[in-house]
Protein backbone atom coordinates (compact mmCIF):
# COMPACT_ATOMS: atom_id res chain seq x y z
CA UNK A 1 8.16 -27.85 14.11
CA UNK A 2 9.31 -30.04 10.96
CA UNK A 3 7.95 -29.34 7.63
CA UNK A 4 8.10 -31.60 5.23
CA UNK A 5 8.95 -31.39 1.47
CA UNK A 6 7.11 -33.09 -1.34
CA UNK A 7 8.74 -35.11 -3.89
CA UNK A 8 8.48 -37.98 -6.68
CA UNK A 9 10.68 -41.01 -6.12
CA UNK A 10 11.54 -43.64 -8.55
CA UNK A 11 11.22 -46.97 -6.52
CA UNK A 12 12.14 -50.11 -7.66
CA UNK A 13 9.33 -52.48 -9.34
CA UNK A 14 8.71 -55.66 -7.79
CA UNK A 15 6.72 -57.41 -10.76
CA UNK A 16 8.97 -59.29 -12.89
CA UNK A 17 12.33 -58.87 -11.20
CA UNK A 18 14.97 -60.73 -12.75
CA UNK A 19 15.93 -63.74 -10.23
CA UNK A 20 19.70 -63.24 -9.85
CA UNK A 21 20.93 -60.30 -10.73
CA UNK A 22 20.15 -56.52 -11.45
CA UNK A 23 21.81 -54.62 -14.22
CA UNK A 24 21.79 -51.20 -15.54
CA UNK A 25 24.18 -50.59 -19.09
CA UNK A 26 25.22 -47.10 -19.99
CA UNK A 27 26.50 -46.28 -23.81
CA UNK A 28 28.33 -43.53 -23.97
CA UNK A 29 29.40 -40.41 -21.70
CA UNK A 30 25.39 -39.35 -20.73
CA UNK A 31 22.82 -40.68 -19.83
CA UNK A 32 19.38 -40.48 -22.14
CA UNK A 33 16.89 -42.88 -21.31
CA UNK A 34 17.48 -44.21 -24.99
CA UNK A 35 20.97 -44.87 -24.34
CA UNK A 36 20.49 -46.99 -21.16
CA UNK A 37 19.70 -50.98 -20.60
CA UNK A 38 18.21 -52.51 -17.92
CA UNK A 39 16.64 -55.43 -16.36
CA UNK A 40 14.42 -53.76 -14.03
CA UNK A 41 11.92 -51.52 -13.99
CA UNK A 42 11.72 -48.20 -11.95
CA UNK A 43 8.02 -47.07 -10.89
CA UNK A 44 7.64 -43.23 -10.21
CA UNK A 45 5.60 -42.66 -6.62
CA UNK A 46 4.59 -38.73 -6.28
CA UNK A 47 3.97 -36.50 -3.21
CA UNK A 48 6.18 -38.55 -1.26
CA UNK A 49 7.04 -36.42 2.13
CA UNK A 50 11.03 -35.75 2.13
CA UNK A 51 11.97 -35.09 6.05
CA UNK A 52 14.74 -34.32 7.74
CA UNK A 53 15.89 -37.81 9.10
CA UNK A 54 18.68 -37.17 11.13
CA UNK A 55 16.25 -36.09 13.79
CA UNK A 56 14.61 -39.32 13.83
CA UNK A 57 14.85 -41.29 17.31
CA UNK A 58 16.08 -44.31 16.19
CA UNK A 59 18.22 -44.21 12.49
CA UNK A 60 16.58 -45.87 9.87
CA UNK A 61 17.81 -49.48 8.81
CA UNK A 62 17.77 -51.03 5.65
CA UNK A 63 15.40 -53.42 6.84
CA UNK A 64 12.68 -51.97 7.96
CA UNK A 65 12.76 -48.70 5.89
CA UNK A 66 15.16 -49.94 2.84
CA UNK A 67 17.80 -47.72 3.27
CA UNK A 68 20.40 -46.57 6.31
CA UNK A 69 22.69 -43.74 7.18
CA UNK A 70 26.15 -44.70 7.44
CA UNK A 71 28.97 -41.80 8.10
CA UNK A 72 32.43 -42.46 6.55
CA UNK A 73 35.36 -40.61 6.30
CA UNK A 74 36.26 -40.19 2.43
CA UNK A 75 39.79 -38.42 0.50
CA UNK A 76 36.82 -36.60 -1.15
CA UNK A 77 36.50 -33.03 -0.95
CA UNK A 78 33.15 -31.24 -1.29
CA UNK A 79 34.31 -30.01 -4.74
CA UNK A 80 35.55 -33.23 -6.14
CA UNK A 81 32.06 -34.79 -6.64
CA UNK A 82 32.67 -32.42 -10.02
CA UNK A 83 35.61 -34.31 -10.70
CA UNK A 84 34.92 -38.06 -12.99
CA UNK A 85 38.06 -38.66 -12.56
CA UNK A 86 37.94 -38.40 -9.03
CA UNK A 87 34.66 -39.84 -8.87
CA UNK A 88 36.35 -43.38 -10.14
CA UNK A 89 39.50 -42.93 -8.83
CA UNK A 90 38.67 -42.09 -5.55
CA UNK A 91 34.84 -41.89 -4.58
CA UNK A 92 34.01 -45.30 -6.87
CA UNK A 93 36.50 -47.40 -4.47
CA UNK A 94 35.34 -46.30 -1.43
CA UNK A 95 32.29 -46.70 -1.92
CA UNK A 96 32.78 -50.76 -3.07
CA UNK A 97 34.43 -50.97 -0.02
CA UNK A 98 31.56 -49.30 1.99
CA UNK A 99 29.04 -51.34 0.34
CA UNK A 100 31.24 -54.53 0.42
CA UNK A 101 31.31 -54.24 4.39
CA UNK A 102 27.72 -53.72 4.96
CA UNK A 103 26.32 -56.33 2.52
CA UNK A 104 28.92 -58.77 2.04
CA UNK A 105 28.08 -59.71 -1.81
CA UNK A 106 30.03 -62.01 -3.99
CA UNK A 107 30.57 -59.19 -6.47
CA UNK A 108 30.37 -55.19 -6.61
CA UNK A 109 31.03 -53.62 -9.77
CA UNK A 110 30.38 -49.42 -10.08
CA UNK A 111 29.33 -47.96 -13.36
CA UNK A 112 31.76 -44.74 -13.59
């Protein structure tokens, strides 16, 4: 028997998205919401139900349910996700590369 979980989720709007590109500016080491820019606009949805989806029959695929499970190896340890400097020097490029593979875009930048 699965249970589910109840959540909110910030989803991305789809009124007035920008045409070519989306960006999200950071100023300074955190992250208040007074201290961030952005050209999009993130809508909160509550009581969302949060399940267990590696149980599902068939994985879920960015197209039909906007996002995918996709199992790499990493040099990341469980307790480097602590770690910024890790997180740029070693989770930030794999994850370009991950990204660059699956979508093929012209450009990936990360934001550590």
């Amino acid at each position: 028997m699965t249970t589910d979980t109840f959540g909110t989720m910030g989803f991305l709007s789809t009124d007035n998205l920008p045409k070519d590109t989306l960006y999200l500016k950071r100023y300074g080491d955190v992250m208040p919401a007074e201290r961030i820019e952005r050209n999009f606009e993130i809508v909160p949805v509550h009581n969302v139900p949060i399940r267990d989806i590696r149980s599902m029959p068939t994985p879920p695929s960015i197209e039909k349910e906007g996002f995918m499970i996709d199992v790499r190896p990493s040099a990341m340890q469980y307790e480097d996700y602590y770690d910024e400097q890790k997180l740029k020097d070693i989770y930030a490029p794999e994850l370009k590369q991950q990204l660059q593979e699956i979508f093929q875009p012209k450009h990936i930048r990360t934001l550590l």
